[in-house]
C-alpha atoms as a PDB file:
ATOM      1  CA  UNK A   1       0.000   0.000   0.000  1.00  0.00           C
ATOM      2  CA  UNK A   2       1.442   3.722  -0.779  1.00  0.00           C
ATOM      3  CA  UNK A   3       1.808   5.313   2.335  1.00  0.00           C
ATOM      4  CA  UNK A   4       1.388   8.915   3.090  1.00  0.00           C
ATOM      5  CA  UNK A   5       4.865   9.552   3.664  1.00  0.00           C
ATOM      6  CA  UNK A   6       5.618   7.857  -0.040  1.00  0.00           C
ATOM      7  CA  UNK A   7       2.819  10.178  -1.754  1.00  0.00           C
ATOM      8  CA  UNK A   8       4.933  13.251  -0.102  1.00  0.00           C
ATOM      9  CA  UNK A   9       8.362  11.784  -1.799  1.00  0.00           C
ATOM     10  CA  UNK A  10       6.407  11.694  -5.012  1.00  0.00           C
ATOM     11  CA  UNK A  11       4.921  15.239  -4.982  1.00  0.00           C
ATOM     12  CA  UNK A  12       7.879  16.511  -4.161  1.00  0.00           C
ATOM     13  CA  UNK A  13       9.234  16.951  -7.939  1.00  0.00           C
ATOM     14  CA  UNK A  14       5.618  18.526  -8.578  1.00  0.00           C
ATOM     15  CA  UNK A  15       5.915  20.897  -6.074  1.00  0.00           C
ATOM     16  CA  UNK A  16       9.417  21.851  -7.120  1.00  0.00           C
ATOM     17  CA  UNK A  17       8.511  22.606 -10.412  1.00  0.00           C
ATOM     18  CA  UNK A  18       5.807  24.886  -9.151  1.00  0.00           C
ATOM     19  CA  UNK A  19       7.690  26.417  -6.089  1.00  0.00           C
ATOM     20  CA  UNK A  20       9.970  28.755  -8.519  1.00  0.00           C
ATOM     21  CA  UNK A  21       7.104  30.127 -10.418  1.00  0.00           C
ATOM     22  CA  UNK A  22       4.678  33.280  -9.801  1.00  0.00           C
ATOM     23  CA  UNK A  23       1.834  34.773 -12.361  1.00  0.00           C
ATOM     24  CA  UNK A  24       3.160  37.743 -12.891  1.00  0.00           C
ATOM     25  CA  UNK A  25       6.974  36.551 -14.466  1.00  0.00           C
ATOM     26  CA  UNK A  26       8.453  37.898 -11.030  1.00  0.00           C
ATOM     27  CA  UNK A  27       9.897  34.135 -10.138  1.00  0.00           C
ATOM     28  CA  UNK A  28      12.285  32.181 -11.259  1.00  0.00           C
ATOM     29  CA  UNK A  29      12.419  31.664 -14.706  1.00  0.00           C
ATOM     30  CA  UNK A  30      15.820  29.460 -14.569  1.00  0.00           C
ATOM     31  CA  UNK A  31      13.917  25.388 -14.881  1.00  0.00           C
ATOM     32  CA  UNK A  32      17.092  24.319 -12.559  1.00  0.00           C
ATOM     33  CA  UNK A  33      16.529  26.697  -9.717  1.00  0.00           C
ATOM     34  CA  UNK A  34      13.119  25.848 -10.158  1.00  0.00           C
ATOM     35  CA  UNK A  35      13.493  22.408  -9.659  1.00  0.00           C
ATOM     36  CA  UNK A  36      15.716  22.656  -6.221  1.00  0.00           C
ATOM     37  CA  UNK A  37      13.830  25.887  -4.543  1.00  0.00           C
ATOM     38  CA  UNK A  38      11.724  23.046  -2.760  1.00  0.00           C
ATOM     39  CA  UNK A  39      11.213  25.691   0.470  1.00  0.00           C
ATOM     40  CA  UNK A  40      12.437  28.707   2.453  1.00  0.00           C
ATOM     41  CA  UNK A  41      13.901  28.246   5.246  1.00  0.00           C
ATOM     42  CA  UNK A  42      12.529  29.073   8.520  1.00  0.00           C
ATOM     43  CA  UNK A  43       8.933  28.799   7.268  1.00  0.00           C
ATOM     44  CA  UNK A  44       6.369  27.265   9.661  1.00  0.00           C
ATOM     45  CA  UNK A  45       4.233  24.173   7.569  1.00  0.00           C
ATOM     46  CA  UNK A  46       1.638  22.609   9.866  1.00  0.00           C
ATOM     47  CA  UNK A  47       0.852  19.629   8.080  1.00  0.00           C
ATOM     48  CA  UNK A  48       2.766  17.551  10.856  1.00  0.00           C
ATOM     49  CA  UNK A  49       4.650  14.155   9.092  1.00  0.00           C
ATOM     50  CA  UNK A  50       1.927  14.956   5.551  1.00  0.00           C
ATOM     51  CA  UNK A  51       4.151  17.823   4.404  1.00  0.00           C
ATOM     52  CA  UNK A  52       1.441  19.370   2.114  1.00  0.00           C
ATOM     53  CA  UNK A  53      -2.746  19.639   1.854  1.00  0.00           C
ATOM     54  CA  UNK A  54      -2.234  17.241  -0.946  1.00  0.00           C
ATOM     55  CA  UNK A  55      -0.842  14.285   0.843  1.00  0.00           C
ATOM     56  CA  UNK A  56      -2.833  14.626   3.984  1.00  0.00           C
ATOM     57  CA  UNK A  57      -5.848  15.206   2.000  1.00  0.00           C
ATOM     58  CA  UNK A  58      -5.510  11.756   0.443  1.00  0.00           C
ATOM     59  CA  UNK A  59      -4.244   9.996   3.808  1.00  0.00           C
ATOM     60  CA  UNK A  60      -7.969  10.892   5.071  1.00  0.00           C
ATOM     61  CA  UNK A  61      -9.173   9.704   1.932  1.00  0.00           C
ATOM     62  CA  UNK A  62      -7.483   6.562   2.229  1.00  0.00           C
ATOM     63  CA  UNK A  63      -8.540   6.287   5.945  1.00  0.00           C
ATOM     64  CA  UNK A  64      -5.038   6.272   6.939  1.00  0.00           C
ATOM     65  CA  UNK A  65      -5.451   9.257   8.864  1.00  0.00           C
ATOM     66  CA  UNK A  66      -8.520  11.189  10.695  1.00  0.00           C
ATOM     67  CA  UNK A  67      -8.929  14.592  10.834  1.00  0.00           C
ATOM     68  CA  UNK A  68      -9.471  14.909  14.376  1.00  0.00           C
ATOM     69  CA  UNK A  69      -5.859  12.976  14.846  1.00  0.00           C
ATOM     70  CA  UNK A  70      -3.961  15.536  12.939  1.00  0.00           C
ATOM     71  CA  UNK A  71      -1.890  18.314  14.996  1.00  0.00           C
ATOM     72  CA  UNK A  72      -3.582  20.890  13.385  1.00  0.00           C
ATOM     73  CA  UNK A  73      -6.815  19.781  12.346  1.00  0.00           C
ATOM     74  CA  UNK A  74      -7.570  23.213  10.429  1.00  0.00           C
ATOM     75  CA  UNK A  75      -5.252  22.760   7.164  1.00  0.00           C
ATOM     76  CA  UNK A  76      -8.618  20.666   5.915  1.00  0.00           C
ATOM     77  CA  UNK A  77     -11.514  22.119   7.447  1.00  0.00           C
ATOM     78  CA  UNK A  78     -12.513  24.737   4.558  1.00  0.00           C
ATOM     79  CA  UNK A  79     -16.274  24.894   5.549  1.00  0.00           C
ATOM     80  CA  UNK A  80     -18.268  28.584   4.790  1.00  0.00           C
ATOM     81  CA  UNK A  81     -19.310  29.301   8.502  1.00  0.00           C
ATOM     82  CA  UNK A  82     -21.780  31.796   7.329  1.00  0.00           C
ATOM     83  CA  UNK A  83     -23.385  28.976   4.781  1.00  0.00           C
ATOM     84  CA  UNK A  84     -24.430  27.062   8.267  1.00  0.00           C
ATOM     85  CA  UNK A  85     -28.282  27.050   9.433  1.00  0.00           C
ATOM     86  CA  UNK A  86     -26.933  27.528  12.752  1.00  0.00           C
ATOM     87  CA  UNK A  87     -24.499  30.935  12.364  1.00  0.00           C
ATOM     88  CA  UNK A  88     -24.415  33.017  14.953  1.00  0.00           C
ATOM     89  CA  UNK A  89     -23.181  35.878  12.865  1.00  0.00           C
ATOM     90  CA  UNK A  90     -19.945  35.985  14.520  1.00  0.00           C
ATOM     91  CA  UNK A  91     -16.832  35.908  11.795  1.00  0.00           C
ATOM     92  CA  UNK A  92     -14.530  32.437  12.803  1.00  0.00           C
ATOM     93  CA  UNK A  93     -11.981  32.676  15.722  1.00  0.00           C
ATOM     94  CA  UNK A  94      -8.481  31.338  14.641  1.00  0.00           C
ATOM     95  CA  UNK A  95      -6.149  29.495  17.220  1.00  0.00           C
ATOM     96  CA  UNK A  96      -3.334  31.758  16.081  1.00  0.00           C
ATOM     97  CA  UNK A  97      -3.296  35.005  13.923  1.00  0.00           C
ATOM     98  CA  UNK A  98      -2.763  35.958  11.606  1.00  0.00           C
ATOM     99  CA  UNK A  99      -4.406  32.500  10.548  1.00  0.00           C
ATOM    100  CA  UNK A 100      -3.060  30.363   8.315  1.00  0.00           C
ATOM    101  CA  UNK A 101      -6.127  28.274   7.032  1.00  0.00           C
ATOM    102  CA  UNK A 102      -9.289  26.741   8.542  1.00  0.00           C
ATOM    103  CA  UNK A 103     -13.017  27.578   8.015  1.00  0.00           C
ATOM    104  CA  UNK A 104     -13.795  30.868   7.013  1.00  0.00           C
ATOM    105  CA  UNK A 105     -16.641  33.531   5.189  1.00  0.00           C
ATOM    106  CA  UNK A 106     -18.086  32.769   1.850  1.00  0.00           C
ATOM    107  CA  UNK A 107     -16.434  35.591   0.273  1.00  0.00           C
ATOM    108  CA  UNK A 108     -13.406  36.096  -0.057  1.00  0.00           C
ATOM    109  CA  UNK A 109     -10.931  38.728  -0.382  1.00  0.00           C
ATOM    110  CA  UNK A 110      -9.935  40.234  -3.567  1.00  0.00           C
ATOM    111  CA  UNK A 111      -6.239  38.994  -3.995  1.00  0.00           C
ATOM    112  CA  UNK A 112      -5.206  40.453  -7.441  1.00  0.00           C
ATOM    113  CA  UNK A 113      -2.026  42.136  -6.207  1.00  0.00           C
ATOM    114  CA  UNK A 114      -4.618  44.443  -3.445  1.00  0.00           C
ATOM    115  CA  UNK A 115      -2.680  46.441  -0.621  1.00  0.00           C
ATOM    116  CA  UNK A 116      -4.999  47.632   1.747  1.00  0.00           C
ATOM    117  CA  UNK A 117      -4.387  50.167   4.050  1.00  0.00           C
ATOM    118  CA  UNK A 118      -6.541  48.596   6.772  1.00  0.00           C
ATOM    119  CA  UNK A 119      -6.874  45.767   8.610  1.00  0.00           C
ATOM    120  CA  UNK A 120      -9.253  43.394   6.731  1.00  0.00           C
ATOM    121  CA  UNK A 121     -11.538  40.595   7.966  1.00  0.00           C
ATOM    122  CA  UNK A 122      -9.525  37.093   9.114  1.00  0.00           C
ATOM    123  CA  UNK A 123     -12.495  34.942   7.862  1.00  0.00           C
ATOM    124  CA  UNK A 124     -12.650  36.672   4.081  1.00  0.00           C
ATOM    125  CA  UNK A 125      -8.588  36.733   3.875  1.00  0.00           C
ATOM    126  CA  UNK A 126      -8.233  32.840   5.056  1.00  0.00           C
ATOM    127  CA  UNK A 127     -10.658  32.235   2.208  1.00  0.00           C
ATOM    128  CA  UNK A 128      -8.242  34.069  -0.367  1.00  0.00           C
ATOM    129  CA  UNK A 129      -5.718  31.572   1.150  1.00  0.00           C
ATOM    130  CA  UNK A 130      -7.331  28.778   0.167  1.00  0.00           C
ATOM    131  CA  UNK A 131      -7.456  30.007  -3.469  1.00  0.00           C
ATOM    132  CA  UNK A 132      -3.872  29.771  -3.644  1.00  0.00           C
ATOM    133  CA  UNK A 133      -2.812  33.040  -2.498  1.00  0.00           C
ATOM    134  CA  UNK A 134      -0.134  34.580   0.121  1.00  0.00           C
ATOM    135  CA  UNK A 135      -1.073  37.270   2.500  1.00  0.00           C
ATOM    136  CA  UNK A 136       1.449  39.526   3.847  1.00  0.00           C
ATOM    137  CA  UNK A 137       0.554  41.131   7.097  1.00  0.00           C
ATOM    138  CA  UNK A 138       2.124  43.566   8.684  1.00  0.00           C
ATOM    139  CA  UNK A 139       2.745  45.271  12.262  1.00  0.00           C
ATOM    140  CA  UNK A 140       2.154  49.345  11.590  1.00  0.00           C
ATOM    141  CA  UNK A 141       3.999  49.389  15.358  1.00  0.00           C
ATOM    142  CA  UNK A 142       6.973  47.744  13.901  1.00  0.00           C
ATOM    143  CA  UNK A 143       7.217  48.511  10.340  1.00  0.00           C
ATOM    144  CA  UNK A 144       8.058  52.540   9.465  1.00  0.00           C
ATOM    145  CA  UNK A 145       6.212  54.019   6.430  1.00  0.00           C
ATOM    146  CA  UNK A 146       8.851  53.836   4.093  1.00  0.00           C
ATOM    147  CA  UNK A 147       9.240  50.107   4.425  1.00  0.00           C
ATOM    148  CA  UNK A 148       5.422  49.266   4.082  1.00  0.00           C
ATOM    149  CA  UNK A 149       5.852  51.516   0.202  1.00  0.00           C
ATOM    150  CA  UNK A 150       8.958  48.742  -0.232  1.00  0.00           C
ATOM    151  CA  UNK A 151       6.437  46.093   1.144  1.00  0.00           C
ATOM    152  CA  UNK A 152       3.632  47.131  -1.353  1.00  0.00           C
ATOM    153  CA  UNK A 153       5.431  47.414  -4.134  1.00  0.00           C
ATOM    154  CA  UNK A 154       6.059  43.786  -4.196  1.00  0.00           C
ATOM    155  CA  UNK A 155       2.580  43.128  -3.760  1.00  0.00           C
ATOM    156  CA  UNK A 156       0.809  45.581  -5.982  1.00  0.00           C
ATOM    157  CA  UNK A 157      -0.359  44.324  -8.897  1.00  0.00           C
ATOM    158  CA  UNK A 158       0.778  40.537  -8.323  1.00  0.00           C
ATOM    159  CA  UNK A 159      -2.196  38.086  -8.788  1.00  0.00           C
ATOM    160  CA  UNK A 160      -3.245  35.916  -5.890  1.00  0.00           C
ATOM    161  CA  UNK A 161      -1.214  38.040  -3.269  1.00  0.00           C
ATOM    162  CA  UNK A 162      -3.085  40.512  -1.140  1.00  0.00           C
ATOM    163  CA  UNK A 163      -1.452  42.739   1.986  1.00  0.00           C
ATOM    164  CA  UNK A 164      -2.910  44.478   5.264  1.00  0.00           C
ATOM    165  CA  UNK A 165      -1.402  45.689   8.122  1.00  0.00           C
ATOM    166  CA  UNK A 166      -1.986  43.463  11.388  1.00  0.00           C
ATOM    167  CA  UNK A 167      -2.138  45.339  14.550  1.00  0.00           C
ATOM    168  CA  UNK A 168      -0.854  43.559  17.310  1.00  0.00           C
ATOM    169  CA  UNK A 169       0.370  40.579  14.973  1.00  0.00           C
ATOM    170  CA  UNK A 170       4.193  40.447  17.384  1.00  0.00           C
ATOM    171  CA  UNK A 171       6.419  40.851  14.357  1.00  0.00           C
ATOM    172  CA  UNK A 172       7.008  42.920  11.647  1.00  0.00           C
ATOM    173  CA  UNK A 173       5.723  40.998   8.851  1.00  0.00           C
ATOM    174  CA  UNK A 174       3.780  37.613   8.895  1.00  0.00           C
ATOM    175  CA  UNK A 175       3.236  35.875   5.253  1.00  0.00           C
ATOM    176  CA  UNK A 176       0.431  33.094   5.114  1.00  0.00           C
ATOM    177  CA  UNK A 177      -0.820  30.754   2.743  1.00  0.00           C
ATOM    178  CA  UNK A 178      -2.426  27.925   3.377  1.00  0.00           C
ATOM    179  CA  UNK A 179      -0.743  25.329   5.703  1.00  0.00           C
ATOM    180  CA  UNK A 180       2.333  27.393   5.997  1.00  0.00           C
ATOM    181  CA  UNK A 181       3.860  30.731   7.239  1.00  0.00           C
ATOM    182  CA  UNK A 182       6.880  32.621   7.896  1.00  0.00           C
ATOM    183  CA  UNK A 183       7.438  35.838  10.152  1.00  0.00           C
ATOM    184  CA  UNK A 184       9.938  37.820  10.417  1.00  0.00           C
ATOM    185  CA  UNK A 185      11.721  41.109  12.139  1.00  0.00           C
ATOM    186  CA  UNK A 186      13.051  42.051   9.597  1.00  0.00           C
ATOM    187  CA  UNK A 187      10.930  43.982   7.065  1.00  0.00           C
ATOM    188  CA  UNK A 188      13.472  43.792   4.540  1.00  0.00           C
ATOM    189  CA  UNK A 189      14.091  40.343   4.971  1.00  0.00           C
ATOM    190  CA  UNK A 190      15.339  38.538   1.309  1.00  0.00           C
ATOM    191  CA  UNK A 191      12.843  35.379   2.168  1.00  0.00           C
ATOM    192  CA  UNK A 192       9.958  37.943   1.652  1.00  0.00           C
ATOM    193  CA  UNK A 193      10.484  37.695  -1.758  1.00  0.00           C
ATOM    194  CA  UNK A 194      11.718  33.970  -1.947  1.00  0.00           C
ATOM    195  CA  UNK A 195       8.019  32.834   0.023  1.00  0.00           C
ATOM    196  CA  UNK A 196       6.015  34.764  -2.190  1.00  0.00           C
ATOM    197  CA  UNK A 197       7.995  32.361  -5.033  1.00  0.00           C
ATOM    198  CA  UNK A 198       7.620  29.372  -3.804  1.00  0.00           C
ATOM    199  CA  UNK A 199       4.217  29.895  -2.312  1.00  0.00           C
ATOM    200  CA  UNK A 200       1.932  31.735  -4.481  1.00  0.00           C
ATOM    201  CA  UNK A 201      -0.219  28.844  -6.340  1.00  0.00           C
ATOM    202  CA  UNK A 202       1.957  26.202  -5.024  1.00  0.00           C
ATOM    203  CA  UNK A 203       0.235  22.915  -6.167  1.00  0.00           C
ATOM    204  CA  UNK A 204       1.014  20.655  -3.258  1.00  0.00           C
ATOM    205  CA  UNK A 205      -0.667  23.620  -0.780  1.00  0.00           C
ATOM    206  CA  UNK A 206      -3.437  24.622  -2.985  1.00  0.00           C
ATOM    207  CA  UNK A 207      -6.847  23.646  -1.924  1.00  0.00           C
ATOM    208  CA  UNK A 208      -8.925  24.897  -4.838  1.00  0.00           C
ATOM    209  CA  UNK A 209      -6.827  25.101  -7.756  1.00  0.00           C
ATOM    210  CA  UNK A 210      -8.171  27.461 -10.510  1.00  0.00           C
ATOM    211  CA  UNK A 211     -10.095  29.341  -8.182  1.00  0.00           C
ATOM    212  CA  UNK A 212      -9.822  33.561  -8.784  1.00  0.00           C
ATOM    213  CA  UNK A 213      -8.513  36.413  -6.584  1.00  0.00           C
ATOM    214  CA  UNK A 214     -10.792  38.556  -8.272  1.00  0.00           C
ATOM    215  CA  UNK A 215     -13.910  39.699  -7.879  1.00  0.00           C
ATOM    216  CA  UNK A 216     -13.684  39.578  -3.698  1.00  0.00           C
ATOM    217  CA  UNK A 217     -14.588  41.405  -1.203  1.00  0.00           C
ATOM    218  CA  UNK A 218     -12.509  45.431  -1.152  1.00  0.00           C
ATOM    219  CA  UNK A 219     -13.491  46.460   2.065  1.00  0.00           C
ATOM    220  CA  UNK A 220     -11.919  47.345   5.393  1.00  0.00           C
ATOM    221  CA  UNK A 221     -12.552  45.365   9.193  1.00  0.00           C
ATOM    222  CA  UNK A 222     -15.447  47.400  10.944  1.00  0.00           C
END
């Protein structure tokens, strides 16, 4: 029987391939970086002994795994909380924030390239996450204004990316996508560029694959 662990081994060249490109031509566009950029180092991936949404989506499939038995439990529950008979009208708590995946709202943030210059709503960005794109968050305590410009620039414009400031996030800038994140002091920081790479409509982390950043939700957190 293929194991879960063997699945991983055999993704792996997938997910290479896919880790050194981005939409917009901004990645690599050398096929032998491409193929060894498998991930940046120091980023957080909470898929436990799976390694990606596509091999511990499977393992439950397979009944190898349950979903209550993972670590984190939330890198497959993608259920519209809003959508339930029962909603309280209360947005979804996260058990760490900026979140990183897990239920969410029914729309979704727009995530063609959008900077916003507010914080935004966790439930509508986790849903841009699991379209396939990275969200760069921000501390406005930490980070001065020149750096968020630098930090916008390399979001503007760049399908499924989308960036907010974070009050109270801890560090100067988070990046999320689904399953995985990386944080930093260091607004500046090289791996900025090298997660938005390797992450942005990475196959092996992409829940809904040819889903759109467009057409979301533009507005602010109340």
């Amino acid at each position: 029987m293929t194991t879960a662990r063997t699945r991983f081994a055999a993704l792996a060249g997938t997910a290479l391939i896919a880790a050194g490109c981005s939409t917009d031509g901004s990645g690599s566009e050398d096929p032998e970086l491409a193929t060894t950029q498998s991930e940046v180092e120091g980023v957080e991936n909470f898929y436990g002994e799976f390694g990606d949404y596509a091999t511990v989506t499977a393992a439950i499939r397979d009944g190898e795994v349950a979903e209550e038995d993972l670590e984190h439990p939330w890198v497959v529950q993608q259920d519209h909380v809003d959508a339930s008979a029962g909603w309280d009208g209360e947005p979804p708590v996260y058990e760490m924030t900026p979140p990183a995946g897990g239920d969410h709202l029914s729309a979704w943030q727009t995530c063609d390239g959008a900077v916003y210059d507010g914080p935004i709503v966790d439930g509508n960005a986790v849903h841009s996450l699991e379209h396939g794109a990275v969200w760069l968050t921000y501390d406005p305590e930490l980070v001065d204004a020149p750096q968020v410009a630098a930090l916008s620039e390399k979001i503007s414009g760049r399908d499924y990316s989308l960036m907010s400031p974070y009050p109270g996030q801890g560090v100067a800038v988070s990046l999320q996508s689904w399953g995985n994140r990386y944080q930093t002091d260091d607004a500046e920081d090289p791996k900025i560029d090298d997660y938005l790479d390797v992450y942005i409509l990475n196959e092996a982390f992409n829940p809904e694959t040819m889903a759109t950043c467009s057409g979301g939700l533009a507005t602010l957190a109340e």
